[in-house]
Protein backbone atom coordinates (compact mmCIF):
# COMPACT_ATOMS: atom_id res chain seq x y z
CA UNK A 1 -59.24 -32.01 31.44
CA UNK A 2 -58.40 -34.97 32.78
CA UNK A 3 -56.15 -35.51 35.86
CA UNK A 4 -53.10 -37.70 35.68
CA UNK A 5 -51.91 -41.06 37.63
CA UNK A 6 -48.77 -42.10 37.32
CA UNK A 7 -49.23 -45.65 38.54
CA UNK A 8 -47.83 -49.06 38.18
CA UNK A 9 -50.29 -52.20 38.44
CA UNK A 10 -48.80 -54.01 41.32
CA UNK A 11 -48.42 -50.55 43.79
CA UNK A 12 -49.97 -51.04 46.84
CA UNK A 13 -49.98 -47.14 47.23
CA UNK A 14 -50.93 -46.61 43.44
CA UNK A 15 -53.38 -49.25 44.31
CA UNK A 16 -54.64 -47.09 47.36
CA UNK A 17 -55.25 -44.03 44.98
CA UNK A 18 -56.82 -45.48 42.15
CA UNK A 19 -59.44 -46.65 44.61
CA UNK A 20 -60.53 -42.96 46.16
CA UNK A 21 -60.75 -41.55 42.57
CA UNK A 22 -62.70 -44.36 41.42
CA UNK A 23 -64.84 -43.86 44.73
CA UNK A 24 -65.51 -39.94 44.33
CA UNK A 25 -66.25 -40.76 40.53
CA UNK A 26 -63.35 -38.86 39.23
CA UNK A 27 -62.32 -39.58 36.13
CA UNK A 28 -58.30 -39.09 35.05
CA UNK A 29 -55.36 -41.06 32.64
CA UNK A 30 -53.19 -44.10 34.25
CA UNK A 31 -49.78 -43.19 33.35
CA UNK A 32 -47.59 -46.71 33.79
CA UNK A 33 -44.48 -46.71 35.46
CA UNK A 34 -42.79 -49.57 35.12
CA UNK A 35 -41.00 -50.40 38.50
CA UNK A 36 -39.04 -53.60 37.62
CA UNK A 37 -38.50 -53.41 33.48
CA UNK A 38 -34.55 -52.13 32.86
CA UNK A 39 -33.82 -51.20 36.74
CA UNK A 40 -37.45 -48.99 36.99
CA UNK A 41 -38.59 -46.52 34.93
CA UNK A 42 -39.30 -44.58 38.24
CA UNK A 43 -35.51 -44.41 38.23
CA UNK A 44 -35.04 -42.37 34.97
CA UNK A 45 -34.02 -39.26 34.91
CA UNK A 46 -37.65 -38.14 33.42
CA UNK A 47 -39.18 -39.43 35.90
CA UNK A 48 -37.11 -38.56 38.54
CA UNK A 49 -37.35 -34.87 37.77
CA UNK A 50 -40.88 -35.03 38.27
CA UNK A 51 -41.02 -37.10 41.68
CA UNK A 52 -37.53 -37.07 43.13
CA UNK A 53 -38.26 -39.79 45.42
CA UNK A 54 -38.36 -42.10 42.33
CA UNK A 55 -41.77 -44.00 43.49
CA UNK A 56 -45.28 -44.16 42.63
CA UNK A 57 -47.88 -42.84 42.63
CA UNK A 58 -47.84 -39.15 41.66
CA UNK A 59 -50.92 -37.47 40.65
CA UNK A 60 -50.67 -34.59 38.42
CA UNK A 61 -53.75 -32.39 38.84
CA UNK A 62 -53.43 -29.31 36.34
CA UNK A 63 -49.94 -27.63 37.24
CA UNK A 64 -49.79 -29.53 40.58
CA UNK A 65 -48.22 -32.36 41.43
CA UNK A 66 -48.75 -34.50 44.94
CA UNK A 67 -46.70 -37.63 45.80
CA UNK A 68 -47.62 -39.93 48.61
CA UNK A 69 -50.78 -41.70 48.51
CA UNK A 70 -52.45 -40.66 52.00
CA UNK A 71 -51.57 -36.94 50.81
CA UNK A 72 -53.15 -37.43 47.20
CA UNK A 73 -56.60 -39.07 48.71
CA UNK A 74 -56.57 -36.10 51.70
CA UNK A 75 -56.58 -33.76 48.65
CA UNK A 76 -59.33 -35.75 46.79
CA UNK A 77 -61.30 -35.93 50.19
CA UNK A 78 -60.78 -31.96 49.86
CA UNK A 79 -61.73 -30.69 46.73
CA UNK A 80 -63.84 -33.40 46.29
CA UNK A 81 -65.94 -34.01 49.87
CA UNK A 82 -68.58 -36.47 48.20
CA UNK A 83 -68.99 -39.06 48.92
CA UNK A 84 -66.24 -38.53 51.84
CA UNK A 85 -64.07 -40.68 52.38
CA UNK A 86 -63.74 -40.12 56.04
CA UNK A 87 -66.54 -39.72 59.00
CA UNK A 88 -68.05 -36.78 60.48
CA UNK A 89 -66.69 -36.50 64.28
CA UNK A 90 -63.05 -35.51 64.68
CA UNK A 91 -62.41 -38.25 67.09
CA UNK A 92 -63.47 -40.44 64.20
CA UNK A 93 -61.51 -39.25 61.82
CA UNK A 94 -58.51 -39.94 63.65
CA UNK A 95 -59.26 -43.64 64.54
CA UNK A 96 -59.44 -43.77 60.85
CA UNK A 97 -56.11 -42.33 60.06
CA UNK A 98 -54.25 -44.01 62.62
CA UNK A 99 -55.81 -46.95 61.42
CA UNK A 100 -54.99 -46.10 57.73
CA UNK A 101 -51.50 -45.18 58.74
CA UNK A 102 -50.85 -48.59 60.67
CA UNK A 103 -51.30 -49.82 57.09
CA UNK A 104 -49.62 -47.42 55.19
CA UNK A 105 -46.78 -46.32 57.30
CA UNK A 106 -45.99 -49.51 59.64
CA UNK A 107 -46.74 -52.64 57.59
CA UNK A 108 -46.21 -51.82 53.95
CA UNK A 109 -42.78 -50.22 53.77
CA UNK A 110 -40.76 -53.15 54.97
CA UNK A 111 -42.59 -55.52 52.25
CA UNK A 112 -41.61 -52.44 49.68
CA UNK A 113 -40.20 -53.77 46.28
CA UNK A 114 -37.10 -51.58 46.87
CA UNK A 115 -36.61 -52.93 50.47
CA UNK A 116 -36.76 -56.40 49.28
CA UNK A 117 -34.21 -55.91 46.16
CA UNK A 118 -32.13 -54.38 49.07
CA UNK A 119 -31.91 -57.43 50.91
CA UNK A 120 -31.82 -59.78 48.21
CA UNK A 121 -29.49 -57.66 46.02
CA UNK A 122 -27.21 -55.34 48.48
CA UNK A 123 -27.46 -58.25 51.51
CA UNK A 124 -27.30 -61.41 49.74
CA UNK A 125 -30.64 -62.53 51.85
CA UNK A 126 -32.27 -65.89 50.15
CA UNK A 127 -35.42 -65.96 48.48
CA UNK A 128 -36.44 -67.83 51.53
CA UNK A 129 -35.35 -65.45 53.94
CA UNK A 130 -36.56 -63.14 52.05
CA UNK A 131 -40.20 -64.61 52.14
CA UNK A 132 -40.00 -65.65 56.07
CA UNK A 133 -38.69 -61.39 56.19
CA UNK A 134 -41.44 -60.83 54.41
CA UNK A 135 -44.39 -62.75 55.80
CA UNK A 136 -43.16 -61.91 59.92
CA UNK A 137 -44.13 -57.85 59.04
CA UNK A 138 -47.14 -58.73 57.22
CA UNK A 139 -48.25 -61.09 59.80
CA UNK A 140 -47.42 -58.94 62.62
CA UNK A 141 -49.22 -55.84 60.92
CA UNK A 142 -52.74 -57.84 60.45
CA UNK A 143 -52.43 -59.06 63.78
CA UNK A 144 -52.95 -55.49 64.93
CA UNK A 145 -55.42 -54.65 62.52
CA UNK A 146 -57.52 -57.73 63.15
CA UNK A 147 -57.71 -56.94 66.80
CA UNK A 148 -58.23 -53.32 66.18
CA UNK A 149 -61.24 -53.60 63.65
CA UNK A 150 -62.62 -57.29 65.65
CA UNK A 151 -63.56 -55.25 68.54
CA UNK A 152 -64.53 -51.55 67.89
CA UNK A 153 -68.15 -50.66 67.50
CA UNK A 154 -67.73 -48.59 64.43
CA UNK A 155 -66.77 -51.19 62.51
CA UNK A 156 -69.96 -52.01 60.03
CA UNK A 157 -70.25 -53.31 56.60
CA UNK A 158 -66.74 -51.68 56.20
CA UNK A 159 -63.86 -50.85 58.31
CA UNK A 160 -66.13 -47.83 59.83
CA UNK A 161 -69.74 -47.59 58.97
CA UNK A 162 -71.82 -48.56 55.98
CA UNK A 163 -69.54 -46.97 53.45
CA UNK A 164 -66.33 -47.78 52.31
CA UNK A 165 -63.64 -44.55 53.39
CA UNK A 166 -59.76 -44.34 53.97
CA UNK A 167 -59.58 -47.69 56.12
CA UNK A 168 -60.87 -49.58 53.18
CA UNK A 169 -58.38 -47.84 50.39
CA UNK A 170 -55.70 -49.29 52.59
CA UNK A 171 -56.56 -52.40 53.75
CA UNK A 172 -57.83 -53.87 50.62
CA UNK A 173 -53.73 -53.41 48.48
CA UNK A 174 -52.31 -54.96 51.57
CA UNK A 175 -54.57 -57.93 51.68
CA UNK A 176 -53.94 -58.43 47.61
CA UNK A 177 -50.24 -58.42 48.97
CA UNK A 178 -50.57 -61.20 51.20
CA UNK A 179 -53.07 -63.63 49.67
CA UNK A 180 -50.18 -63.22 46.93
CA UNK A 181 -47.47 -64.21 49.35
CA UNK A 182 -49.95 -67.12 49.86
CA UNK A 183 -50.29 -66.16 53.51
CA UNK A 184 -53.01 -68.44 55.48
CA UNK A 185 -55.45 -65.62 55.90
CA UNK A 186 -57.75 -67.55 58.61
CA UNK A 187 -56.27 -65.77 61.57
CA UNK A 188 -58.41 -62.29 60.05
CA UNK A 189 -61.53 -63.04 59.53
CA UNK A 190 -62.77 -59.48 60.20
CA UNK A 191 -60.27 -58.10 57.75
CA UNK A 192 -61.35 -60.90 55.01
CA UNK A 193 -65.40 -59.94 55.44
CA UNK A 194 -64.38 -56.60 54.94
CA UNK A 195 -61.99 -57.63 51.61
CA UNK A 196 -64.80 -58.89 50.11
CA UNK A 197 -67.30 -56.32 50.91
CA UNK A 198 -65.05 -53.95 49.12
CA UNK A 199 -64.57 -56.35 46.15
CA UNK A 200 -68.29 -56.58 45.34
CA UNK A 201 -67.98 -52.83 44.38
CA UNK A 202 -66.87 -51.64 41.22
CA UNK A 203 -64.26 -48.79 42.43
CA UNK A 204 -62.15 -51.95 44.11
CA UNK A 205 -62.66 -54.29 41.13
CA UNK A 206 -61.81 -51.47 38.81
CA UNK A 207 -58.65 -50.37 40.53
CA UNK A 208 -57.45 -53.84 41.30
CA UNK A 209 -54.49 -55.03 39.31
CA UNK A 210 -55.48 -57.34 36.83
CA UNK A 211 -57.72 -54.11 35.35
CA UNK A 212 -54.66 -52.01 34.54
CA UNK A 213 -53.65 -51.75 31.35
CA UNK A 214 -49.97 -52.24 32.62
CA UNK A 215 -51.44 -55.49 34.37
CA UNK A 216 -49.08 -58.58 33.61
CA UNK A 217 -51.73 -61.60 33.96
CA UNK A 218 -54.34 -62.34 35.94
CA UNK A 219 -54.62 -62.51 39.73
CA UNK A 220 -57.61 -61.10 40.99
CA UNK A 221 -57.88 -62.32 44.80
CA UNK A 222 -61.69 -62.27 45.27
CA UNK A 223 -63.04 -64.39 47.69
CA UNK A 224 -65.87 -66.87 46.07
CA UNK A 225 -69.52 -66.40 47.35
CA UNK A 226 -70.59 -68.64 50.07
């Protein structure tokens, strides 16, 4: 029996999960949720009873449901160690999460589609100020990363090591986020090698938005061969 996604194309975090199933070979069913069409479909009532906090993804597995990406790919990395998504040593592992965190918990909430309707909607903020809003986090955020992953010495082919883990499943959404803003990405050249080492692989290329079957055009973001 397959396991179920409930995903929408553009979802940075549905983005993040699709990429660790693909990864551990897992197979399961994309179920779209619409986050724009009619207010949201993740604001229905059917969908609402299932994940009260009215976002994606949620990942049905059997009778069990898990919301929040980071907790969806720890239970992957659980039931399903190989290949693992995270390394060996427990001081390691934590680099990774805090890392993975920075990502998932500092930078890509305040570029969240519901925090920008806010402003624009609730605040009356421009489109311009909400782009300059916008592009200040996201700047700020890959700052950090870029010095964080320029300079450590686990850093490899990917984020840490010769294998692509949690860092990775993070980092690649949140670059798709900002080459669409049309950020000038020349300022992370660390985090851009690393973006296209994971794009040469099929579990990023498969997970990436323009391969959803919800996907609404074509915008794939990989960087041309040198």
């Amino acid at each position: 029996m397959k396991t179920q996604l409930y995903s929408f194309w553009r979802s940075s975090a549905a983005f993040r999960v699709r990429i660790a199933l693909n990864l551990k070979g897992l197979e399961y069913e994309v179920i779209p949720v619409h986050l724009v069409r009619q207010g949201g479909e993740q604001t229905s009532p059917e969908y609402a009873n299932k994940n009260p906090n009215r976002l994606v993804p949620l990942y049905t597995d059997g009778n069990y449901t898990i919301h929040q990406s980071l907790a969806i790919i720890e239970y992957l990395e659980e039931t399903q160690p190989s290949p693992p998504l995270l390394p060996r040593l427990p001081i390691d592992r934590a680099w990774v999460r805090a890392i993975a965190m920075d990502i998932a918990i500092e930078i890509h909430p305040l570029s969240n589609l519901r925090v920008l309707r806010y402003l624009i909607k609730k605040l009356g903020i421009s489109m311009e100020a909400k782009d300059v809003w916008y592009q200040h986090w996201m700047a700020l955020g890959l700052e950090s990363l870029e010095k964080q992953l320029s300079s450590d010495s686990r850093v490899g082919r990917f984020a840490c090591g010769a294998q692509p883990g949690l860092i990775d499943i993070c980092l690649v959404p949140q670059l798709f986020n900002a080459l669409s803003a049309k950020m000038d990405m020349k300022a992370y050249p660390t985090l851009m090698r690393i973006f296209a080492e994971c794009m040469t692989l099929p579990a990023f290329i498969d997970a990436s938005w323009e391969k959803q079957i919800d996907a609404e055009g074509s915008n794939p973001f990989i960087p041309p061969k040198e």
